[in-house]
N, C-alpha and C. Protein backbone atom coordinates (compact mmCIF):
# COMPACT_ATOMS: atom_id res chain seq x y z
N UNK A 1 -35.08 -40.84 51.46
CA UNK A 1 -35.42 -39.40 51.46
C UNK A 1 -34.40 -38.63 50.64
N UNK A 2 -34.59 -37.78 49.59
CA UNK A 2 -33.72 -36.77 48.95
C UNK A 2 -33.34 -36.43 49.31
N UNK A 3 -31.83 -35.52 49.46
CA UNK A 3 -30.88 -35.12 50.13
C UNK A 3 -31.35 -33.43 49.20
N UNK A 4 -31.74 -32.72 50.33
CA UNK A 4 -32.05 -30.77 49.53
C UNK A 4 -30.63 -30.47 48.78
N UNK A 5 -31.28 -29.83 47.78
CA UNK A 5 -30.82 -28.91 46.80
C UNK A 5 -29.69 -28.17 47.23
N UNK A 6 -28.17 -28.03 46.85
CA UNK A 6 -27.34 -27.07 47.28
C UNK A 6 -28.09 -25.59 47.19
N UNK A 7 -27.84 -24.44 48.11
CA UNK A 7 -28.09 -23.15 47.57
C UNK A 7 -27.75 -22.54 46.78
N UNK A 8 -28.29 -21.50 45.72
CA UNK A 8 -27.77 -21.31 44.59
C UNK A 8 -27.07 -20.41 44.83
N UNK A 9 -26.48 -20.21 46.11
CA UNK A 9 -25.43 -19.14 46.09
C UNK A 9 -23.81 -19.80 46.14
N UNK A 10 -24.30 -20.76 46.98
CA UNK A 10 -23.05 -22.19 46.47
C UNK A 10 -22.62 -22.40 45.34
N UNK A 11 -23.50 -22.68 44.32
CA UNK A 11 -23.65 -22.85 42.75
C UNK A 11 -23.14 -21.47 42.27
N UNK A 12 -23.52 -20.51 42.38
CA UNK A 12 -22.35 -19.49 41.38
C UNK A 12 -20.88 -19.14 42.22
N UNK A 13 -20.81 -20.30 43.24
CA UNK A 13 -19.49 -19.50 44.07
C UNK A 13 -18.54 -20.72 43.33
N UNK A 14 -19.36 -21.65 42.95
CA UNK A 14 -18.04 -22.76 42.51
C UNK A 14 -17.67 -22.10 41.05
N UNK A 15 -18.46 -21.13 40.36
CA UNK A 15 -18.30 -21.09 39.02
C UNK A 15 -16.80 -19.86 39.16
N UNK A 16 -16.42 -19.66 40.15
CA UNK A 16 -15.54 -18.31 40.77
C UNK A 16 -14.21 -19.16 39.87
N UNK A 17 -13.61 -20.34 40.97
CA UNK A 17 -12.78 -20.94 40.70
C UNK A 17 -12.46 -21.17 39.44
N UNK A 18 -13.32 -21.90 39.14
CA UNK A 18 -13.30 -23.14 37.28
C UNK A 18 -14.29 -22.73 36.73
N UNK A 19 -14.88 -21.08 36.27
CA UNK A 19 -14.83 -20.72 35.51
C UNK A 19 -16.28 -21.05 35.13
N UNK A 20 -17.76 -20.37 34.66
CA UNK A 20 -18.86 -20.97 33.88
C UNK A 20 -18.85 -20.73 32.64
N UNK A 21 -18.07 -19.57 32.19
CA UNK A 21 -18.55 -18.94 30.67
C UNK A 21 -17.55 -20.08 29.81
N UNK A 22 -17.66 -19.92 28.22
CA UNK A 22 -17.60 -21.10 27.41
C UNK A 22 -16.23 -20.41 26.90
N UNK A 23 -15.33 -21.15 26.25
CA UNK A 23 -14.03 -20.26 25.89
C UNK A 23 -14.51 -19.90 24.32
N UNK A 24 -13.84 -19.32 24.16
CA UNK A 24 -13.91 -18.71 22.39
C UNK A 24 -13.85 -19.62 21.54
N UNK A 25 -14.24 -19.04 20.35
CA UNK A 25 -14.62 -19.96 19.23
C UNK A 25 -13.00 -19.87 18.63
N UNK A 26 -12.71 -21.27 18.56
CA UNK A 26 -11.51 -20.88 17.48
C UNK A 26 -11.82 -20.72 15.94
N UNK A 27 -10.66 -19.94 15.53
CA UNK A 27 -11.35 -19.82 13.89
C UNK A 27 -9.93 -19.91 13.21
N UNK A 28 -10.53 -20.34 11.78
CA UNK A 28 -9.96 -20.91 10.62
C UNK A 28 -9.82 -20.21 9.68
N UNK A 29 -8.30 -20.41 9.00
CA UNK A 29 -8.35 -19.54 7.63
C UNK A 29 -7.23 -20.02 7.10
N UNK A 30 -7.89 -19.39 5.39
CA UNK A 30 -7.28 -20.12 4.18
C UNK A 30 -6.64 -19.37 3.30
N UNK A 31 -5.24 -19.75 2.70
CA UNK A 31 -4.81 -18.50 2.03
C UNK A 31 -5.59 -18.91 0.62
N UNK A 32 -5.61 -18.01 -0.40
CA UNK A 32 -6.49 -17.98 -1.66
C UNK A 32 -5.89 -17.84 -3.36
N UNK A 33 -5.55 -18.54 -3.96
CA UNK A 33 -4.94 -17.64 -5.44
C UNK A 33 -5.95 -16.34 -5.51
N UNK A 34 -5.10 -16.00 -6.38
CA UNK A 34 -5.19 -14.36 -7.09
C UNK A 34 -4.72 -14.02 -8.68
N UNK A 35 -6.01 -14.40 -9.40
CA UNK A 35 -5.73 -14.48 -10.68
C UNK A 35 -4.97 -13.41 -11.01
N UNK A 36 -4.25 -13.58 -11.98
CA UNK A 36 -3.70 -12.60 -13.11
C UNK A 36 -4.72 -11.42 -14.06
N UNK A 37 -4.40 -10.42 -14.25
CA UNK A 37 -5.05 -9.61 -15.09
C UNK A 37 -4.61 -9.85 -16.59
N UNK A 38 -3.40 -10.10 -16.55
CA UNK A 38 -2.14 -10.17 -17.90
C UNK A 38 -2.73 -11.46 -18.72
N UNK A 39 -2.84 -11.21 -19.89
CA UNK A 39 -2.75 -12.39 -20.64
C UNK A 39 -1.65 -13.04 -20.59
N UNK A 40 -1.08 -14.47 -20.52
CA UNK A 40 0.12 -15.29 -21.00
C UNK A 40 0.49 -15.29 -21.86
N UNK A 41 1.59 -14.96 -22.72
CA UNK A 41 2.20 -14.89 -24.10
C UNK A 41 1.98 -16.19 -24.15
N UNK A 42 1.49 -16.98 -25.37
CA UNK A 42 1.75 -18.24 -25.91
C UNK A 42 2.71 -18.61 -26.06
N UNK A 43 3.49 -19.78 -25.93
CA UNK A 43 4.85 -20.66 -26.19
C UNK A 43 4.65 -21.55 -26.58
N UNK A 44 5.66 -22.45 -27.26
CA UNK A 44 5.88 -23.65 -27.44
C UNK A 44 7.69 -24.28 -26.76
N UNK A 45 7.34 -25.14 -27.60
CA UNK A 45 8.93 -26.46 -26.90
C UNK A 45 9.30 -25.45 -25.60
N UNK A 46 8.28 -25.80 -24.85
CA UNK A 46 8.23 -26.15 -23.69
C UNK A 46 7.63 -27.29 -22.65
N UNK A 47 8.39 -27.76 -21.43
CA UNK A 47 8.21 -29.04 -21.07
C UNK A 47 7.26 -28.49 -19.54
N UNK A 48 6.28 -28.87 -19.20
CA UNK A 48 5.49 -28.25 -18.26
C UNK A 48 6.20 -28.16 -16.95
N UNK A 49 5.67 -27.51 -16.57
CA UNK A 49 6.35 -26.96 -14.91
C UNK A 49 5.52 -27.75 -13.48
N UNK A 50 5.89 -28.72 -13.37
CA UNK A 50 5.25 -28.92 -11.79
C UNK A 50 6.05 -28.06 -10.42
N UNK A 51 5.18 -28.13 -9.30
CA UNK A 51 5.74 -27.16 -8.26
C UNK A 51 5.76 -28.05 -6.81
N UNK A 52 6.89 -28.43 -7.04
CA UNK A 52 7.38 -29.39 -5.89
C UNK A 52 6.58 -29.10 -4.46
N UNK A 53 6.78 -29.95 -3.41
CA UNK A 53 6.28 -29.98 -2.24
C UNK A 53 7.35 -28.59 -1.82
N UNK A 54 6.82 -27.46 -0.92
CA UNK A 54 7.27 -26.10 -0.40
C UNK A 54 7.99 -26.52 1.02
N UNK A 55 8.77 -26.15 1.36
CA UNK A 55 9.83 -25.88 2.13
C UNK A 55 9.60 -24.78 3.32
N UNK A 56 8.78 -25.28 3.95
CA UNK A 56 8.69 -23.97 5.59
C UNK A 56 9.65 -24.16 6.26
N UNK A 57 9.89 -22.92 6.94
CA UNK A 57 10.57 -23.04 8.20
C UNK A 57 9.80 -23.70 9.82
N UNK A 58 10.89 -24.43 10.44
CA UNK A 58 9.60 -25.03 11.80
C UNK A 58 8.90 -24.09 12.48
N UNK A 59 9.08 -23.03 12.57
CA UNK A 59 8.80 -21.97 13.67
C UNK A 59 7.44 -22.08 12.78
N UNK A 60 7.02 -22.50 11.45
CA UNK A 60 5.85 -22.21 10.61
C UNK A 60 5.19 -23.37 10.33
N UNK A 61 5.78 -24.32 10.62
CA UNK A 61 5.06 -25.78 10.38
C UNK A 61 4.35 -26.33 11.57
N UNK A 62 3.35 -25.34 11.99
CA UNK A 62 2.30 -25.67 13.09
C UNK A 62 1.00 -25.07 12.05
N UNK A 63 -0.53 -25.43 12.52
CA UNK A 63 -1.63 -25.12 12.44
C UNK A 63 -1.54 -23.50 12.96
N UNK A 64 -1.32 -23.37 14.47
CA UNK A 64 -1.40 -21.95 14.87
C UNK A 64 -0.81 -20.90 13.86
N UNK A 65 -1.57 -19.78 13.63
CA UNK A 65 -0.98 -18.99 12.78
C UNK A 65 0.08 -18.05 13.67
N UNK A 66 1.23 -17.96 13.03
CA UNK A 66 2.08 -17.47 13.77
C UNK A 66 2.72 -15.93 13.34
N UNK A 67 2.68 -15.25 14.15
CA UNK A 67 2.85 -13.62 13.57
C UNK A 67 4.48 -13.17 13.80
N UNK A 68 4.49 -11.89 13.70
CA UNK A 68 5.49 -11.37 13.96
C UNK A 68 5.63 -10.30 14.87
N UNK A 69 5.63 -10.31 16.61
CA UNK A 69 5.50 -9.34 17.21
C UNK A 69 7.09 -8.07 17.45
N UNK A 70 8.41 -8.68 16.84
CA UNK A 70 9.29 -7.73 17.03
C UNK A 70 10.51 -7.89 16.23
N UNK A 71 11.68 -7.80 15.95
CA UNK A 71 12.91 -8.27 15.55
C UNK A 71 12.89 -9.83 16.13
N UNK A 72 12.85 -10.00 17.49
CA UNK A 72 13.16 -11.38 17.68
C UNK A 72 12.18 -11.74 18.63
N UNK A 73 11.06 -11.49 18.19
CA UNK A 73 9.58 -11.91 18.91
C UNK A 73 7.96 -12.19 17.75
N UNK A 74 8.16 -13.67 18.39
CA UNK A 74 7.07 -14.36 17.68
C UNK A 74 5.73 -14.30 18.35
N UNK A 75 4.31 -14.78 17.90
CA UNK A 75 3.60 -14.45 18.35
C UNK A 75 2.45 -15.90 18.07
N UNK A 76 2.38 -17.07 18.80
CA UNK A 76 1.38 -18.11 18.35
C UNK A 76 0.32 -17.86 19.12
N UNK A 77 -1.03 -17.75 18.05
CA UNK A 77 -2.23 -17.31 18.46
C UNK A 77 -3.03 -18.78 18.92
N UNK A 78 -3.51 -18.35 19.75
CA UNK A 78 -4.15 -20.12 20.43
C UNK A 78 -5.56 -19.96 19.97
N UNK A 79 -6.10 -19.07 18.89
CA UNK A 79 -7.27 -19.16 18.82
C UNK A 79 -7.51 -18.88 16.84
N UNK A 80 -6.68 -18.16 16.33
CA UNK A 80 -6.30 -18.15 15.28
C UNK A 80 -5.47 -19.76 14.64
N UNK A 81 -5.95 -20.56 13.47
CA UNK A 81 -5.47 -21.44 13.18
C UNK A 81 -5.81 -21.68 11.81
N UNK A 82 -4.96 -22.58 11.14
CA UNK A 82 -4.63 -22.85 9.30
C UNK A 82 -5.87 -24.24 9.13
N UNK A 83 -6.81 -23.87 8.52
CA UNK A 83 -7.46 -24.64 7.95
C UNK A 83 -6.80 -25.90 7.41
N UNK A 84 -5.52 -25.65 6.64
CA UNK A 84 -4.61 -26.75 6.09
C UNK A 84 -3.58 -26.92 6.70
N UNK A 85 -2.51 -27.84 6.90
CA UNK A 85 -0.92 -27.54 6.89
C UNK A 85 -0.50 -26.24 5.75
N UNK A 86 0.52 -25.20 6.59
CA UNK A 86 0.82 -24.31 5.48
C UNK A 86 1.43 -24.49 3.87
N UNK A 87 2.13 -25.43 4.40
CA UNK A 87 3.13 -25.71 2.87
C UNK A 87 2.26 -26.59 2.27
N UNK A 88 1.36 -27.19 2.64
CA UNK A 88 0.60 -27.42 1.44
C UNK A 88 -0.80 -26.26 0.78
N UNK A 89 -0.80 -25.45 1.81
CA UNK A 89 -1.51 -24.33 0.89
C UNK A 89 -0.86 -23.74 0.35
N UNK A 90 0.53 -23.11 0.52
CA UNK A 90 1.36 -22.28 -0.47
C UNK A 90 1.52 -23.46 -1.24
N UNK A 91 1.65 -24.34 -1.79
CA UNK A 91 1.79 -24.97 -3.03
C UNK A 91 0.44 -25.23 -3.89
N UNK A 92 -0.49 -25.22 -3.32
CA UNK A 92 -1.81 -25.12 -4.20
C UNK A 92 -1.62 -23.87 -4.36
N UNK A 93 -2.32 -22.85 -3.67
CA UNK A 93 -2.06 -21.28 -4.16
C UNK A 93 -1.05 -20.98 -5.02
N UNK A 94 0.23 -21.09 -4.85
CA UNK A 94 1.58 -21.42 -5.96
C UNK A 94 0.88 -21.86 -7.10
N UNK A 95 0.69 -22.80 -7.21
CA UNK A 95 0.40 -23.72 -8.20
C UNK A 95 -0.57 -22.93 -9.40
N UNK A 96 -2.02 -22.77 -8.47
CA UNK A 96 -3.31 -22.15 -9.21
C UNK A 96 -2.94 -20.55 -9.80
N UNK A 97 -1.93 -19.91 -8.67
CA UNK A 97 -1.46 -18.76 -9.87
C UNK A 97 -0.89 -18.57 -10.42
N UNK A 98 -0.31 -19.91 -10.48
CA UNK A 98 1.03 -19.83 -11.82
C UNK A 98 0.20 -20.49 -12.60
N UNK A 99 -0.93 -21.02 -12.86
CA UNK A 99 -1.84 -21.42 -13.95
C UNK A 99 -2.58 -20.18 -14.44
N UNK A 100 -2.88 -19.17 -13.56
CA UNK A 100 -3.41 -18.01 -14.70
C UNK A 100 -2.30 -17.12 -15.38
N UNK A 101 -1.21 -17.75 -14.90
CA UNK A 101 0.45 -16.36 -15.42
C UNK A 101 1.19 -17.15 -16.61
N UNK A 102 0.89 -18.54 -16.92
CA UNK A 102 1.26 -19.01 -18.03
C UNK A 102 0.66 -19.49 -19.02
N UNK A 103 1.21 -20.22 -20.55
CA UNK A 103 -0.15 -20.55 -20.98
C UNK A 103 -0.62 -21.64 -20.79
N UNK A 104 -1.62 -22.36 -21.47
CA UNK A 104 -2.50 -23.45 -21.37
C UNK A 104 -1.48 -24.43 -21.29
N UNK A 105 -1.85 -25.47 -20.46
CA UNK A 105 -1.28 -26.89 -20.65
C UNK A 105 0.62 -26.46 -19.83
N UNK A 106 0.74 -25.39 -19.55
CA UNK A 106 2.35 -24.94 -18.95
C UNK A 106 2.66 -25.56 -17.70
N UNK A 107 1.50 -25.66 -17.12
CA UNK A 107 1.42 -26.04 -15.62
C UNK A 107 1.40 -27.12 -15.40
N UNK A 108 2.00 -28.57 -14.92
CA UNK A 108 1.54 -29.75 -14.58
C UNK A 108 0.65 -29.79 -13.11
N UNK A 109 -0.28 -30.67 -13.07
CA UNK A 109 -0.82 -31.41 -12.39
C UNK A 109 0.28 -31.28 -10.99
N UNK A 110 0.04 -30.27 -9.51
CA UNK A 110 1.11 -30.96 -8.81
C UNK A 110 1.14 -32.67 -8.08
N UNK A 111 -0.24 -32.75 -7.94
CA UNK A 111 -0.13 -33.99 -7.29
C UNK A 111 -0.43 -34.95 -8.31
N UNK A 112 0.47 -34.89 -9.54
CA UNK A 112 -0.13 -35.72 -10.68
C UNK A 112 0.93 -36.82 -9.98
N UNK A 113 0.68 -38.34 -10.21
CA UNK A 113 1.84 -39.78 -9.65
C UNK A 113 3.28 -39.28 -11.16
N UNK A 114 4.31 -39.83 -10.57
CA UNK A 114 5.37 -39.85 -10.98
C UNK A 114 5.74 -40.85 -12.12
N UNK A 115 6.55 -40.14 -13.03
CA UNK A 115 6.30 -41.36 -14.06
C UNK A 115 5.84 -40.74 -15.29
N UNK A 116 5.49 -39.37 -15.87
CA UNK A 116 4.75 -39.26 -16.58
C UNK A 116 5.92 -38.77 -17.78
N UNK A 117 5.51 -37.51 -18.22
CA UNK A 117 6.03 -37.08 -19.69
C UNK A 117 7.50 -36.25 -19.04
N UNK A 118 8.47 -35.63 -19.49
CA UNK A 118 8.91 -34.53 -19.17
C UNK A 118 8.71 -33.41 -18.42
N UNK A 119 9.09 -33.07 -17.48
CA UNK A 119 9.01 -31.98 -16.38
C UNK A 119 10.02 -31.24 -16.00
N UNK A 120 9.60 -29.60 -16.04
CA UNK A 120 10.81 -29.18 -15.50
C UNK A 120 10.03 -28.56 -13.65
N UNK A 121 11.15 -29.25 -13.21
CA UNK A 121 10.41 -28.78 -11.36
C UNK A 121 11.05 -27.46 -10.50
N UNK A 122 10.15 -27.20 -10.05
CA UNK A 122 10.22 -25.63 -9.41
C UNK A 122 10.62 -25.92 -8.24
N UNK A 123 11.29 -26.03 -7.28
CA UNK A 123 11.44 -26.11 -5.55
C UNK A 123 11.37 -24.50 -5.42
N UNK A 124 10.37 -24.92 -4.33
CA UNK A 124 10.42 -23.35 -3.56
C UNK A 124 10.73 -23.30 -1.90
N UNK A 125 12.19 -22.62 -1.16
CA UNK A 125 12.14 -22.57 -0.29
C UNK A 125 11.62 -21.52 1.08
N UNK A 126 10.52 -21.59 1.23
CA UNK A 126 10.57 -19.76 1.66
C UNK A 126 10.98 -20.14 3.31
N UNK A 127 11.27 -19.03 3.43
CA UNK A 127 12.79 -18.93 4.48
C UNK A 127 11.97 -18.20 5.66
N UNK A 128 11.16 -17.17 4.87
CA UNK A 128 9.77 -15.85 5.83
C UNK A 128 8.81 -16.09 5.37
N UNK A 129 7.57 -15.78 6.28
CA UNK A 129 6.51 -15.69 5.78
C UNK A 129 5.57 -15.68 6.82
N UNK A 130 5.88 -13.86 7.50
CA UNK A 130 5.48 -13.52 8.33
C UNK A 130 4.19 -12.42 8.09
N UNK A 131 3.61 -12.03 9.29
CA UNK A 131 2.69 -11.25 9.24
C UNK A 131 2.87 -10.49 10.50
N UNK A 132 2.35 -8.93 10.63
CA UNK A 132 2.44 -8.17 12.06
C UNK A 132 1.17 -7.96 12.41
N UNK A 133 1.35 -7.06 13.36
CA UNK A 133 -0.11 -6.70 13.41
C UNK A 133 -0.26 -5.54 13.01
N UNK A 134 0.05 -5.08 12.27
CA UNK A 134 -0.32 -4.20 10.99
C UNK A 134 -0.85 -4.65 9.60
N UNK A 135 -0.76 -5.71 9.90
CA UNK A 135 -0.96 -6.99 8.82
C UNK A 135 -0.46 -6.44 7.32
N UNK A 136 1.13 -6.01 7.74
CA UNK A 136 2.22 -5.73 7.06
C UNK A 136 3.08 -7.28 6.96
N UNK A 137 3.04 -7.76 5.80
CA UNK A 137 3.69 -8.73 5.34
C UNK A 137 4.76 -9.37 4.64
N UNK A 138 6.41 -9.88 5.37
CA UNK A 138 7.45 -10.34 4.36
C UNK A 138 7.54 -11.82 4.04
N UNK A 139 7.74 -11.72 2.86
CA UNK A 139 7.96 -12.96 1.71
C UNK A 139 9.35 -13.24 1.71
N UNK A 140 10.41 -13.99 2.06
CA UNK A 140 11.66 -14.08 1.40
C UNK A 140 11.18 -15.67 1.03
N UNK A 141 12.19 -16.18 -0.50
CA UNK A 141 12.27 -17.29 -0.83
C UNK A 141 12.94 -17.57 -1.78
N UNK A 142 13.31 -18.43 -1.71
CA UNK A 142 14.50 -19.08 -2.37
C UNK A 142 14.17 -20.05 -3.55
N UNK A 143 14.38 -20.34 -4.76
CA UNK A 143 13.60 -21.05 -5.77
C UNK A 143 14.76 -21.84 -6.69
N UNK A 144 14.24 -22.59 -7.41
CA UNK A 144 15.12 -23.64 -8.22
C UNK A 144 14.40 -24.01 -9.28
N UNK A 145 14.50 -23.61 -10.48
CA UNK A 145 13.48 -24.20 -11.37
C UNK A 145 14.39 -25.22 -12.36
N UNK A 146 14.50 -26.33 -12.64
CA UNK A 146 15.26 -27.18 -13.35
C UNK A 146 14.70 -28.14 -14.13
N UNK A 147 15.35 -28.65 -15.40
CA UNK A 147 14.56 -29.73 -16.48
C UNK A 147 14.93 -30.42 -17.00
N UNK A 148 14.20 -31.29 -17.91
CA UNK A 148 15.14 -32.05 -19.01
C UNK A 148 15.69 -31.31 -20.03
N UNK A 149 16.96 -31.29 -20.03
CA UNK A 149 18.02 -30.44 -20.97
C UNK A 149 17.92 -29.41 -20.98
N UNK A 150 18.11 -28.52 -19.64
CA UNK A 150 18.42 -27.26 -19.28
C UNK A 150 19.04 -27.13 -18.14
N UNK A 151 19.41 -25.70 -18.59
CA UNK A 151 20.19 -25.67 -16.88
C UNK A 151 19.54 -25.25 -15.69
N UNK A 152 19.95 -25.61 -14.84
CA UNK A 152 19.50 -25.07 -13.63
C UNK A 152 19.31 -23.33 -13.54
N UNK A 153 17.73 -23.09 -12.87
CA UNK A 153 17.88 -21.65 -12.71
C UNK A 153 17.42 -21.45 -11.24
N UNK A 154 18.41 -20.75 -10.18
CA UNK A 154 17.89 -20.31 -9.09
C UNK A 154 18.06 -18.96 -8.99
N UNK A 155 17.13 -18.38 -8.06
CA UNK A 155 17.10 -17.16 -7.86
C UNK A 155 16.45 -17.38 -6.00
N UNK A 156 16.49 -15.65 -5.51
CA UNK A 156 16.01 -15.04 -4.34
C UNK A 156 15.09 -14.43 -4.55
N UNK A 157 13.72 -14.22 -4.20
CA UNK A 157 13.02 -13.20 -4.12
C UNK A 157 12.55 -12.98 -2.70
N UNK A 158 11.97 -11.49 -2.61
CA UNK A 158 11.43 -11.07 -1.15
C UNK A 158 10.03 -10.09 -1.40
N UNK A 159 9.12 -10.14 -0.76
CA UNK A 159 8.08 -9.43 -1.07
C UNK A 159 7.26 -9.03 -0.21
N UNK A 160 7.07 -7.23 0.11
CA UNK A 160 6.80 -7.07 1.02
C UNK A 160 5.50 -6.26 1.03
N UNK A 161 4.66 -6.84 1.50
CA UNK A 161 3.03 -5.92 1.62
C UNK A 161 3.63 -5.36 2.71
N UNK A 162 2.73 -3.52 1.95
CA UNK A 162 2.88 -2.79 3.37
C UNK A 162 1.73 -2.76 4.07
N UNK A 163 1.49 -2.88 5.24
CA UNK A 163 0.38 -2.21 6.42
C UNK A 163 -0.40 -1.35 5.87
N UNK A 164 -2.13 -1.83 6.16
CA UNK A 164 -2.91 -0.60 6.25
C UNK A 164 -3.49 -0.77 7.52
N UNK A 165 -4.13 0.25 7.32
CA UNK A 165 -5.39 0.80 8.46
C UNK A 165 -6.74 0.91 7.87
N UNK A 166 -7.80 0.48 8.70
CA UNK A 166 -7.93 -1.07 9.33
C UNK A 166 -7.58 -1.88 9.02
N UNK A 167 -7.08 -2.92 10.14
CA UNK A 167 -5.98 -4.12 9.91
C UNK A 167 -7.01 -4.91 11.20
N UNK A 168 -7.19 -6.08 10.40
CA UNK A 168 -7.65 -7.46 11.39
C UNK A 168 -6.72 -8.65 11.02
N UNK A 169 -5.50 -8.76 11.46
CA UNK A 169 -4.83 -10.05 11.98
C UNK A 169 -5.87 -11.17 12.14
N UNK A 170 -5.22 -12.30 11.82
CA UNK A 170 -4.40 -12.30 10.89
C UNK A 170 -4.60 -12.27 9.38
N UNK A 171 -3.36 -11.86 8.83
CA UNK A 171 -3.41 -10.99 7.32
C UNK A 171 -3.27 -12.44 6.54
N UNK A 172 -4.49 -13.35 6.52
CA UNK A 172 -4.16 -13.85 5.55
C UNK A 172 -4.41 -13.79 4.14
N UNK A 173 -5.57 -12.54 3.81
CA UNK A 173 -5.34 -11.84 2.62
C UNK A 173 -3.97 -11.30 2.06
N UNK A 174 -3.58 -10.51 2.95
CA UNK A 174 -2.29 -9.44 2.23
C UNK A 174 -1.20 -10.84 2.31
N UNK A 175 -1.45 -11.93 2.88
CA UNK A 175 -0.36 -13.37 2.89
C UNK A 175 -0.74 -13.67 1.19
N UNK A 176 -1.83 -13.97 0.78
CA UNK A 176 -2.37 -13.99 -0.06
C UNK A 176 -1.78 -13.44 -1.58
N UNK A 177 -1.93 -12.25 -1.29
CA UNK A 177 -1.20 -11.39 -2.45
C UNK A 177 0.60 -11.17 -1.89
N UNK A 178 0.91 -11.18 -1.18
CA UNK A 178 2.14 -11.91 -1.35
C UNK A 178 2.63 -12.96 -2.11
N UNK A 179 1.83 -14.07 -2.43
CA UNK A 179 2.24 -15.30 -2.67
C UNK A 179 1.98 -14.99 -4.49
N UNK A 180 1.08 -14.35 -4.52
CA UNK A 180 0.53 -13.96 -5.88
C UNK A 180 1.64 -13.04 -6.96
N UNK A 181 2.91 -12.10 -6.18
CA UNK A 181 3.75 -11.31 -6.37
C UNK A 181 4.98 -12.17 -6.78
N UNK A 182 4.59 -13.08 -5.93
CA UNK A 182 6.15 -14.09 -5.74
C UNK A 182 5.43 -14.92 -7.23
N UNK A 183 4.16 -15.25 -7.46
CA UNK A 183 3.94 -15.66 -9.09
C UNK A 183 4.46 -15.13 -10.02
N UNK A 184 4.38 -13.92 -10.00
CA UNK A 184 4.22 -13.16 -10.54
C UNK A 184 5.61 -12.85 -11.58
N UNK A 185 6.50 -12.93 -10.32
CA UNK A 185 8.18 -13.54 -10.76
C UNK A 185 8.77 -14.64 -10.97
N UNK A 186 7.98 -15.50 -10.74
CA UNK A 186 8.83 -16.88 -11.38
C UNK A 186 8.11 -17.03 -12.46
N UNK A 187 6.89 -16.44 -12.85
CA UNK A 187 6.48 -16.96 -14.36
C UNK A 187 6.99 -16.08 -15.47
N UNK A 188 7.72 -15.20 -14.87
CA UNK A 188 8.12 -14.35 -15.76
C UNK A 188 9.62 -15.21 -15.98
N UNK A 189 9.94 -15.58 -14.75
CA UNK A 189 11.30 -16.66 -15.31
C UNK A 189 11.14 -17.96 -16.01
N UNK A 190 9.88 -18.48 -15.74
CA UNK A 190 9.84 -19.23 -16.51
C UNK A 190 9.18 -19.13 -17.88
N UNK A 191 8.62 -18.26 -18.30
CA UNK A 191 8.31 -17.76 -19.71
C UNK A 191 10.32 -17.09 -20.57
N UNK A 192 10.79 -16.89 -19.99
CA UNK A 192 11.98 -16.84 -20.36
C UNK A 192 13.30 -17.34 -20.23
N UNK A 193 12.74 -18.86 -19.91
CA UNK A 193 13.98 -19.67 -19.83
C UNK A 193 13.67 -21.18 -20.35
N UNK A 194 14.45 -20.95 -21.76
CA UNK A 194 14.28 -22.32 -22.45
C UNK A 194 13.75 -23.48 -22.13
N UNK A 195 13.06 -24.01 -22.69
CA UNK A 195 12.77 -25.29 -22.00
C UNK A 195 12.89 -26.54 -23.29
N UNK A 196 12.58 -27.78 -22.95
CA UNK A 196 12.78 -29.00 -24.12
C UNK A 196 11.62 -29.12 -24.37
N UNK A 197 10.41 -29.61 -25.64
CA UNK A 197 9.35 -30.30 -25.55
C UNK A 197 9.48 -31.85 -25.22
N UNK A 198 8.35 -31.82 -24.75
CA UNK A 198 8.04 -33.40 -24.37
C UNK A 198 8.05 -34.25 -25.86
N UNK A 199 8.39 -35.54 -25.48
CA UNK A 199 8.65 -36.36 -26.73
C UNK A 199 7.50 -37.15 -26.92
């Protein structure tokens, strides 16, 4: 014989405890290049530029996108998350807009195998690379561009999108054109700092 049906007042009293509704959708996002408007001055005897593997800080080397809620308050969103590992999207993004800020053929291949012609390599360390919820955004980073038969060039840069209104966190647009600013200055260093041609 079947054992009757619990009452369905039983049935929405267990949903009290542990919950019936479904949790949120998590969602994904990607930072993007941002072409150049500027034409590239043409050059020559120059040796192409690859852009080394990027340098995060740990507090940033998670999926969760991580904000900036104060001077010394972070903010990991459990529902907000990086489509990629970060440092390898700032090095594609890196990469693709320093291909519209220089000229043809300036840029190497980053994930080209080792071994090839002459290279001068870029390390980039960024140190920040935060967002608020103003989706007001700082850039600090630290860079090294070096070659065959040149000298070493490092520099600091910092770059700061300001906040608008409306703002939907997370800012990975205005992250976006951050990264595009920070192009913006190393191709200008590297359009003006000697380089060797390849042999």
């Amino acid at each position: 014989m079947a054992k009757p049906s619990p009452p369905v007042w039983l049935l929405l009293g267990c949903c009290v405890p542990f919950g019936c509704s479904t949790s949120p959708p998590l969602r994904y996002y990607t930072l993007n290049d941002i072409a150049s408007a500027a034409q590239p001055v043409a050059m020559s005897n120059q040796a192409p530029v690859r852009v080394d593997p990027i340098v995060i800080p740990q507090e940033l080397d998670r999926l969760e996108i991580v904000s900036r809620m104060g001077p010394n308050r972070l903010r990991i969103s459990e529902l907000d998350y990086w489509a990629a590992p970060l440092d390898d999207q700032i090095r594609r993004v890196l990469s693709d807009d320093l291909s519209t800020r220089l000229p043809p053929h300036e840029l190497a291949d980053p994930s080209e195998p080792a071994g090839g012609g002459p290279r001068r390599l870029l390390s980039v360390s960024i140190t920040q690379f935060l967002a608020d919820s103003a989706c007001s955004v700082t850039l600090h980073a630290d860079w090294m561009l070096r070659g065959p038969n040149t000298d070493n060039e490092r520099g600091t840069e910092s770059v700061v999108i300001p906040g608008s209104e409306p703002c939907t966190p997370p800012a990975a647009a205005q992250m976006s054109s951050a990264l595009a600013m920070l192009a913006d200055r190393l191709a200008t260093t590297i359009l003006n700092t000697a380089g060797s041609a390849p042999e």
